[in-house]
Structures are given as structure tokens and as C-alpha cells.
C-alpha atoms as a PDB file:
ATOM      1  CA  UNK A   1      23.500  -6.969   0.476  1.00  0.00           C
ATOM      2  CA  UNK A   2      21.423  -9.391   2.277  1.00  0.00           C
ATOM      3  CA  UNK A   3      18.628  -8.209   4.348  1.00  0.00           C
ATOM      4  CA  UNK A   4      17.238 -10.330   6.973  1.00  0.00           C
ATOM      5  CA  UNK A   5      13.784 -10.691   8.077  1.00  0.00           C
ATOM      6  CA  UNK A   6      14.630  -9.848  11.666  1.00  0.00           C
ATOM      7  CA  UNK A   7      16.604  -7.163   9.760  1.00  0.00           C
ATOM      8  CA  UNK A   8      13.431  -5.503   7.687  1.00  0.00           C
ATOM      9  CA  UNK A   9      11.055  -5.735  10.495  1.00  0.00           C
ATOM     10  CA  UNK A  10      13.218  -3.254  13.204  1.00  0.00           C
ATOM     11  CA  UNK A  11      13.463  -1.365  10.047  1.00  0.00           C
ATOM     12  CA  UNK A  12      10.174  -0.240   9.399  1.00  0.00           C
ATOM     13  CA  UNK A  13       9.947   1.940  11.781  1.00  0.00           C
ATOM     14  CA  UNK A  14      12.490   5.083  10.669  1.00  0.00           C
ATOM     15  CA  UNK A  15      12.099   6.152  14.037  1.00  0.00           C
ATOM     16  CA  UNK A  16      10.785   4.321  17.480  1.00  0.00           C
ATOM     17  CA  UNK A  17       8.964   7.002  19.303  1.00  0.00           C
ATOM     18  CA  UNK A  18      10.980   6.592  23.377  1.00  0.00           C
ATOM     19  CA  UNK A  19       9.098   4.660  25.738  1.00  0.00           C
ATOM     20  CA  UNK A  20       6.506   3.166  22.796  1.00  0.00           C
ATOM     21  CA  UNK A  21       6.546  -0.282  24.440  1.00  0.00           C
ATOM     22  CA  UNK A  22       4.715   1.562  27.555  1.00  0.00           C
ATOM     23  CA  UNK A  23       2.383   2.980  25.741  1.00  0.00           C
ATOM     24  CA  UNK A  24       0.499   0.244  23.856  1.00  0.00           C
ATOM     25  CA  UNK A  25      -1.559  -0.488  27.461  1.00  0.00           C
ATOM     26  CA  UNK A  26      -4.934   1.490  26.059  1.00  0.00           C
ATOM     27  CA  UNK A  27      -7.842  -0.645  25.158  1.00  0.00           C
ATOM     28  CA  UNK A  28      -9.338  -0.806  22.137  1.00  0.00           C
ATOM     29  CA  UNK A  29     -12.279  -2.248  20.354  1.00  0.00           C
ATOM     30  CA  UNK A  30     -11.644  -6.278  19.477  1.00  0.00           C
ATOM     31  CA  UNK A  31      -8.537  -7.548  20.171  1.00  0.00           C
ATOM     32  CA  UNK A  32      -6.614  -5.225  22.066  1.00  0.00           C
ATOM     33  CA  UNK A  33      -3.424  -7.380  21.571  1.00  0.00           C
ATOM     34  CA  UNK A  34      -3.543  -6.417  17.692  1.00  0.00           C
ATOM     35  CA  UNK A  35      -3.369  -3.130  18.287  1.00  0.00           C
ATOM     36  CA  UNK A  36      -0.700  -3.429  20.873  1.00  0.00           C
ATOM     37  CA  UNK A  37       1.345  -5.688  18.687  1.00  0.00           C
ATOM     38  CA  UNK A  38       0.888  -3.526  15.907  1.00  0.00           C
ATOM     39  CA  UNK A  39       2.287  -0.172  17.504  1.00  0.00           C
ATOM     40  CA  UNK A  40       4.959  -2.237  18.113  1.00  0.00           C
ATOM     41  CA  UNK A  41       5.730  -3.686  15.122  1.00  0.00           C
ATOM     42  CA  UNK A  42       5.253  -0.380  12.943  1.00  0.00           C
ATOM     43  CA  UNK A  43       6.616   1.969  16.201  1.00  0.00           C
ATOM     44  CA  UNK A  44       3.568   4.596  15.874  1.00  0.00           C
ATOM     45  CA  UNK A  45       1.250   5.455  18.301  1.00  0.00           C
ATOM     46  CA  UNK A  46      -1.362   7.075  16.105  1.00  0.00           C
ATOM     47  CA  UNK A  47      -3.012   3.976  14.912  1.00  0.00           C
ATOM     48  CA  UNK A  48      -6.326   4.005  13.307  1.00  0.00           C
ATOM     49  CA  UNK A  49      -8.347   1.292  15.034  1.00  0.00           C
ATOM     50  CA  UNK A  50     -10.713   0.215  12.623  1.00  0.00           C
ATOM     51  CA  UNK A  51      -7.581  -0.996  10.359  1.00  0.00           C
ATOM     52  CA  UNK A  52      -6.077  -2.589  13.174  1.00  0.00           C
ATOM     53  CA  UNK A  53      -9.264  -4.619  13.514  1.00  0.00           C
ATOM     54  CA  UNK A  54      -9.779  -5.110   9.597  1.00  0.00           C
ATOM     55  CA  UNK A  55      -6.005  -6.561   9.835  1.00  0.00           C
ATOM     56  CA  UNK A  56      -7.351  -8.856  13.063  1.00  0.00           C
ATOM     57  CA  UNK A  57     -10.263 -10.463  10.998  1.00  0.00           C
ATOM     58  CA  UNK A  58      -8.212 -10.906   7.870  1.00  0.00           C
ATOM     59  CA  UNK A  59      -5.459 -12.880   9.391  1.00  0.00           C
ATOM     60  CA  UNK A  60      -7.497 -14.899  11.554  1.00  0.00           C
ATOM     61  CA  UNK A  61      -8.728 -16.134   8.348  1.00  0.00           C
ATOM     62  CA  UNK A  62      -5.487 -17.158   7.232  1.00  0.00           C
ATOM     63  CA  UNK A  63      -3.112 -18.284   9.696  1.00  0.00           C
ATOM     64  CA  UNK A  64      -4.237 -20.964  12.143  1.00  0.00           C
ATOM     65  CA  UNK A  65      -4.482 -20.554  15.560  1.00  0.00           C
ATOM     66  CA  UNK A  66      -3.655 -16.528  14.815  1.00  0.00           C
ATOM     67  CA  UNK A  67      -5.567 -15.676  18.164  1.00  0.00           C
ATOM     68  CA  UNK A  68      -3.387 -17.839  20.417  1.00  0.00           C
ATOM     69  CA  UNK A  69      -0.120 -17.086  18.287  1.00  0.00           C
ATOM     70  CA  UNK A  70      -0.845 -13.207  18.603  1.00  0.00           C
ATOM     71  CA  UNK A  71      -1.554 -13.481  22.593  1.00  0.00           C
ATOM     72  CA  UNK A  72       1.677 -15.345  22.602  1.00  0.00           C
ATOM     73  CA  UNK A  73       3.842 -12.635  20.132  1.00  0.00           C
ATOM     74  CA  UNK A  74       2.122  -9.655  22.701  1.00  0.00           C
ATOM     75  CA  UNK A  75       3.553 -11.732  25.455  1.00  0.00           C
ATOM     76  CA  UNK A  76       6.951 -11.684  24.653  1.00  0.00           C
ATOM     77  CA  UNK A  77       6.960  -7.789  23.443  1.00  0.00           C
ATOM     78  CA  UNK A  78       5.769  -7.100  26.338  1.00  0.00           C
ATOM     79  CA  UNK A  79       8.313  -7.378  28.623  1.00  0.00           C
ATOM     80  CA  UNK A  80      10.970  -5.449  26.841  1.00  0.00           C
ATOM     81  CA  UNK A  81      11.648  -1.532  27.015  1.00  0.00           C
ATOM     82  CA  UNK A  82      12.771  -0.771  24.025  1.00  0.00           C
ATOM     83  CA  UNK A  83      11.562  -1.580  20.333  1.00  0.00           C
ATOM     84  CA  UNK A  84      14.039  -2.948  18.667  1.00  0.00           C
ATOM     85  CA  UNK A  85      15.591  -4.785  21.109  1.00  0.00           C
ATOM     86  CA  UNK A  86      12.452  -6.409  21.897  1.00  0.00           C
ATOM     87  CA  UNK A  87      11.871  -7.582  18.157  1.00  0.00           C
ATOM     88  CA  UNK A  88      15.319  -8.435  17.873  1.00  0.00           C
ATOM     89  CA  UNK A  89      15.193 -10.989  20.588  1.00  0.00           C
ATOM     90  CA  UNK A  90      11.824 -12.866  18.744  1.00  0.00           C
ATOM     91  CA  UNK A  91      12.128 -16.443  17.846  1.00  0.00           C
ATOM     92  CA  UNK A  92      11.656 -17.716  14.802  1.00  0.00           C
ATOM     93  CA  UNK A  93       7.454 -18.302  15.184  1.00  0.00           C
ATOM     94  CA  UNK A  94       6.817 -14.971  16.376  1.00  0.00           C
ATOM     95  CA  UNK A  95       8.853 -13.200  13.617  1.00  0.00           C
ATOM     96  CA  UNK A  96       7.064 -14.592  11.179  1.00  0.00           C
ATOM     97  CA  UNK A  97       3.581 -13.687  12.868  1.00  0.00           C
ATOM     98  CA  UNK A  98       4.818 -10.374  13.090  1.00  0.00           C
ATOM     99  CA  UNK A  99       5.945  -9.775  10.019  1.00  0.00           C
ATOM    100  CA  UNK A 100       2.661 -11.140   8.518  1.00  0.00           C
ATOM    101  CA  UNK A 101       0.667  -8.451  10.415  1.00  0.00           C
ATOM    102  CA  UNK A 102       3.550  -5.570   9.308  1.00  0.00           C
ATOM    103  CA  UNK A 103       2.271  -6.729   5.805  1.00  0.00           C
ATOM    104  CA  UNK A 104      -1.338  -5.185   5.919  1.00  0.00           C
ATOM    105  CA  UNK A 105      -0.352  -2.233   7.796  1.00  0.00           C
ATOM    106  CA  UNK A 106       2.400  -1.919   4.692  1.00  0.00           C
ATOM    107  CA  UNK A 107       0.498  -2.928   1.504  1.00  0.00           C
ATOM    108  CA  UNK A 108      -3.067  -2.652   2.240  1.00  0.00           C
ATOM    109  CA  UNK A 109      -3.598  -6.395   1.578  1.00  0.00           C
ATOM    110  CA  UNK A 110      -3.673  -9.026   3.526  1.00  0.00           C
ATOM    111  CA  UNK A 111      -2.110 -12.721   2.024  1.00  0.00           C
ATOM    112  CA  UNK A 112      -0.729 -12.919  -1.933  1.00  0.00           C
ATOM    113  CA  UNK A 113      -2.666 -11.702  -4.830  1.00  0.00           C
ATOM    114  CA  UNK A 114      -2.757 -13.214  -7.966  1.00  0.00           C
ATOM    115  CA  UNK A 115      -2.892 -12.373 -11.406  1.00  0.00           C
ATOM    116  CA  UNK A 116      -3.362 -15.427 -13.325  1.00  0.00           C
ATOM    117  CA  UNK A 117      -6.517 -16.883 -11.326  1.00  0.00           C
ATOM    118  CA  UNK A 118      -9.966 -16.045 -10.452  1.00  0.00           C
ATOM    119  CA  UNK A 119      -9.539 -16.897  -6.911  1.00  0.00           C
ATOM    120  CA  UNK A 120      -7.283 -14.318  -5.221  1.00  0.00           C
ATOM    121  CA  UNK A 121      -5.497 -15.202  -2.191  1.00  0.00           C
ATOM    122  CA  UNK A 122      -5.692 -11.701  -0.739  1.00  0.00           C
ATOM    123  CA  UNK A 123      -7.974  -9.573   0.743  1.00  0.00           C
ATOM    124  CA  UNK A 124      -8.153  -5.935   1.117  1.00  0.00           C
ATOM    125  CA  UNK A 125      -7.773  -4.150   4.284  1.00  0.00           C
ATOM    126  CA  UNK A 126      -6.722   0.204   3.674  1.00  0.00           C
ATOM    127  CA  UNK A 127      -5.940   1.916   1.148  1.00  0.00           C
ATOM    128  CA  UNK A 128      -5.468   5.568   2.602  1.00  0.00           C
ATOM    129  CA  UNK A 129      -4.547   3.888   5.860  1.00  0.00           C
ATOM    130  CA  UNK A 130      -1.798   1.860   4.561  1.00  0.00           C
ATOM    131  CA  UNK A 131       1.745   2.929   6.160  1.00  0.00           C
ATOM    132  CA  UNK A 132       3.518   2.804   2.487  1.00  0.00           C
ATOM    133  CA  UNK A 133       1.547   5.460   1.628  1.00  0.00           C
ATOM    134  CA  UNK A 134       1.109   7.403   5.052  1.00  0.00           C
ATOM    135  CA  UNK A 135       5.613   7.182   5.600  1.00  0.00           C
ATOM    136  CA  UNK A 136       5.891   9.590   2.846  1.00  0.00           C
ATOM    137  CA  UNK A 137       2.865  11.066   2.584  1.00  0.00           C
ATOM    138  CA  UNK A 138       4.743  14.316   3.295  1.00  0.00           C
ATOM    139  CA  UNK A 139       6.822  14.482   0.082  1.00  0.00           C
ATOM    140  CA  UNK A 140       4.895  12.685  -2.115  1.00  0.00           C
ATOM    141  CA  UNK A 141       0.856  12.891  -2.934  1.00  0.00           C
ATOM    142  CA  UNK A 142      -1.686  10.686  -2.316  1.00  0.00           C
ATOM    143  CA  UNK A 143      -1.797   8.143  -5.375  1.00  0.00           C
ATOM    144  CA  UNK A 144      -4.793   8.760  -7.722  1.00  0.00           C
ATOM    145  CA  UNK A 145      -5.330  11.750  -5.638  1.00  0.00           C
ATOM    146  CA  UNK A 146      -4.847  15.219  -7.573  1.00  0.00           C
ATOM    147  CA  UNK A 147      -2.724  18.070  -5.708  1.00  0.00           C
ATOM    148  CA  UNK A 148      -4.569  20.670  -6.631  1.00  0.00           C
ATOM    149  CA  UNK A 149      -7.265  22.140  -9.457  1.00  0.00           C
ATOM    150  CA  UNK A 150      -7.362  21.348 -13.296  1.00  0.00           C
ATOM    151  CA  UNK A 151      -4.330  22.289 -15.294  1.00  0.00           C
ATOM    152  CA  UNK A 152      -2.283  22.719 -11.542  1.00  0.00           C
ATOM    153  CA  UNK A 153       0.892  21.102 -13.027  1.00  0.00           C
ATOM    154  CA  UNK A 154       0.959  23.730 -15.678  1.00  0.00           C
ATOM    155  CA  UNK A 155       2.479  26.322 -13.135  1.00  0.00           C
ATOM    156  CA  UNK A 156       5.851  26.693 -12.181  1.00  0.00           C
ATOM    157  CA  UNK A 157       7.182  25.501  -9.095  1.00  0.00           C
ATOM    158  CA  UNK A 158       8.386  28.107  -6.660  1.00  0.00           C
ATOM    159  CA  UNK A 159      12.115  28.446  -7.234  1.00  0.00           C
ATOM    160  CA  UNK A 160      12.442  26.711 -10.706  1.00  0.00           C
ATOM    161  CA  UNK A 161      12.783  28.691 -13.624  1.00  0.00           C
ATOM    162  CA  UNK A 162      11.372  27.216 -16.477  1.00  0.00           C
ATOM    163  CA  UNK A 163      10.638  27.993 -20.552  1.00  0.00           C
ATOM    164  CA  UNK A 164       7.197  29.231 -21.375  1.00  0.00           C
ATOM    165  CA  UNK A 165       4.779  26.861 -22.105  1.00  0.00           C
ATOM    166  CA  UNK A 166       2.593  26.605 -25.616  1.00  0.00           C
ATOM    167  CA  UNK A 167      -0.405  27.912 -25.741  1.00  0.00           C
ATOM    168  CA  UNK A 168      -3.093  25.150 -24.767  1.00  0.00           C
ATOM    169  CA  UNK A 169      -0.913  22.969 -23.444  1.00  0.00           C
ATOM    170  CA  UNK A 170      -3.959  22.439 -20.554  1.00  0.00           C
ATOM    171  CA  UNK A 171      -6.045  21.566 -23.133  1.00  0.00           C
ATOM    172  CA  UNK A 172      -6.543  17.397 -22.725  1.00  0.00           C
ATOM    173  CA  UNK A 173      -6.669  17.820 -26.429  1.00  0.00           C
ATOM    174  CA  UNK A 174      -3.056  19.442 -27.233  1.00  0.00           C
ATOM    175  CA  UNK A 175      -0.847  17.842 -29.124  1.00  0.00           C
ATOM    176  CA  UNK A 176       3.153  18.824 -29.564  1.00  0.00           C
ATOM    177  CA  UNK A 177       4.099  20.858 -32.891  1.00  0.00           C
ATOM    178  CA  UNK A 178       5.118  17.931 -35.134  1.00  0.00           C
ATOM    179  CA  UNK A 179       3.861  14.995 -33.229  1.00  0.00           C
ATOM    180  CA  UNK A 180       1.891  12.311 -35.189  1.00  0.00           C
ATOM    181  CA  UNK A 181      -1.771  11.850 -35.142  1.00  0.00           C
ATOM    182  CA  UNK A 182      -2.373   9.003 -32.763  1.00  0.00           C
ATOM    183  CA  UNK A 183      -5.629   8.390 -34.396  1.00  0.00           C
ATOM    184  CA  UNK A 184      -5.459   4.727 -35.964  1.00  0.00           C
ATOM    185  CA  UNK A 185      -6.816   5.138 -39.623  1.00  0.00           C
ATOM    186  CA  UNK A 186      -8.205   2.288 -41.719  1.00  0.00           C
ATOM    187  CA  UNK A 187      -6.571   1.066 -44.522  1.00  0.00           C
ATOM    188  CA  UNK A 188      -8.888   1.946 -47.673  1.00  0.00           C
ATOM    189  CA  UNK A 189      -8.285  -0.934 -49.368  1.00  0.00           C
ATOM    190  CA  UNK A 190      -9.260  -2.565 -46.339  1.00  0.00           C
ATOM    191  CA  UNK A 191     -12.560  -1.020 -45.713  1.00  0.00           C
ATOM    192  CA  UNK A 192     -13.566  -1.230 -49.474  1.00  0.00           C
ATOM    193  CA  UNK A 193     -13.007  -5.454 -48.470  1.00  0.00           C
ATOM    194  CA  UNK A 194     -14.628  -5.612 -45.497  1.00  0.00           C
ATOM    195  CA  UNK A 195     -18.000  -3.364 -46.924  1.00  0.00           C
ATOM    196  CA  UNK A 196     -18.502  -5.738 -49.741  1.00  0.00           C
ATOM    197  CA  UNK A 197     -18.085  -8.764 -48.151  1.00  0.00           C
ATOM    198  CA  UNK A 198     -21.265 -11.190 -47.256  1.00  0.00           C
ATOM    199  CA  UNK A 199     -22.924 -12.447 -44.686  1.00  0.00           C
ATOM    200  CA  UNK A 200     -21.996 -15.798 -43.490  1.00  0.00           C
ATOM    201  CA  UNK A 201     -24.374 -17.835 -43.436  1.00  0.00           C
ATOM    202  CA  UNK A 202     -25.862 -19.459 -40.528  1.00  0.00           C
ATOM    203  CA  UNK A 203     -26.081 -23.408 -40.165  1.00  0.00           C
END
């Protein structure tokens, strides 16, 4: 199935809180028109304003002109009533702009990372803020984040009935009746080589 870009964008938002497009009027710290755009965009109202700035100064630095193309995007969201019909009716500029600032909010990051290179085309922005995390932050925990005390996965889940477990199992140092020692041992032949070899000597 193809998915189009106009096509993700109205879909980030699961559900467009009625009447958001009214609601973006309060001022904020920097550049209000980020933080308008960006209720927008992601159709939440709870915002945290720091991030939206963070995502200000980061694309600034990479798009030209981002100042004068965001003025321009808040422009034509403005006049519409109703979220997705108002992204649906962007042109092809302003979708783009938009979808770059929906990419922060998303990931965390602004621009592409790279593995292979010591110069990294992206910058950070949230981690806890970012919405991947924060849309299903009511099912799922917090990555790297532990739910609860030491040992808290060892209980049984309300309503599942389960075998009981082997004794130590919370231990970090347990190890499964039968399981191999994952311990890498040196060959003795090996050792007895490398102990009676010489120096090398330095030239």
C-alpha cells in the first residue's frame, strides 16, 4: 500500500482534539509560530515549550530561510477550521516544511544520522519529550526506564497463570539447568604457546 506524505502527516495525529486550529493563538517564548505550527501538525495542545524551541533552533540551522518558510506554513494553517483539512490543502513547499518539523517532535532528532562518519548530520532535540515515545507511553514503558524494583519481572502478572519459577532465577548470576558455560576458556595448548614465546624485539 502506498502511503503518501500528505497521507502520513494527517496521520499522526490518532485523534485531532475539536476546534485545535483555534487554540494555537497563546504566546510563547521564541517563535510563537513554531509552537502554533507544531500543535497543528502533531494535533496536541499540551506541548512542552522548551522542545518546541529546541526544534526552532535546530531547523533554522538546516533549512534555509526556515524563519520566513515557517511564517509562511502558519499562514496558510491558519485560516482553516479543521486539522486535517487544513494540512490536506498544503502545497507542495509547505508539506515538506511541515513534515520536517513533525520529524523532531517524532524521533527526537533533528536532520539524518549517520553511522559510517564522524560528522553526524543530526542533532538531538528530546528524548522523554519525543511523541514516539509519549503516543504509547500508556501501554508500553519508558525505554531504558525500569517499571518497577529489582527482580519486578519475576512476578506474575495479574490474571496470567504461570509455572513456578527456579529458585534464583533473580539472581543476575542464574543460569538454566543444562545450559552451557558462556565463559570462553583458553585453549591449553594455546596458552602453553603464547607463555613461552619471546619478546620481539624492538628496532
Amino acid at each position: 500500500m502506498d502511503i503518501s506524505r500528505r497521507a502520513t502527516l494527517i496521520g499522526l495525529a490518532a485523534v485531532a482534539p475539536l476546534g485545535m486550529l483555534r487554540s494555537t493563538a497563546a504566546a510563547a517564548e521564541g517563535n510563537a509560530d513554531i509552537v502554533k505550527v507544531s500543535r497543528i501538525i502533531l494535533g496536541r495542545d499540551d506541548l512542552d515549550l522548551g522542545i518546541a524551541q529546541r526544534v526552532f533552533e535546530a531547523l533554522s540551522d538546516r533549512v534555509d530561510g526556515f524563519e520566513g518558510k515557517l511564517a509562511k506554513l502558519a499562514a496558510a494553517l491558519g485560516g482553516a477550521t479543521e486539522r486535517d483539512a487544513a494540512l490536506s490543502q498544503l502545497g507542495d513547499e509547505d508539506l515538506d516544511l511541515a513534515l520536517a518539523i513533525a520529524q523532531p517532535w517524532y524521533t527526537g532528532t533533528a536532520g539524518i544520522g549517520s553511522e559510517h562518519s564522524f560528522t553526524d548530520g543530526a542533532v538531538f532535540v528530546t528524548f522523554l519529550g519525543a511523541e514516539a515515545l509519549r503516543s504509547v507511553e500508556h501501554v508500553l514503558p519508558m525505554q531504558t526506564y525500569s517499571t518497577g524494583a529489582p527482580g519486578w519481572w519475576a512476578e506474575t502478572p495479574d490474571g496470567v497463570t504461570a509455572p513456578a519459577m527456579p529458585d534464583g532465577i533473580r539472581d543476575w548470576a542464574y543460569m538454566p539447568p543444562g545450559a552451557n558455560d558462556p565463559t570462553a576458556r583458553a585453549d591449553p595448548e594455546f596458552l602453553k604457546l603464547v607463555m613461552s614465546a619471546k619478546p620481539t624485539p624492538m628496532k
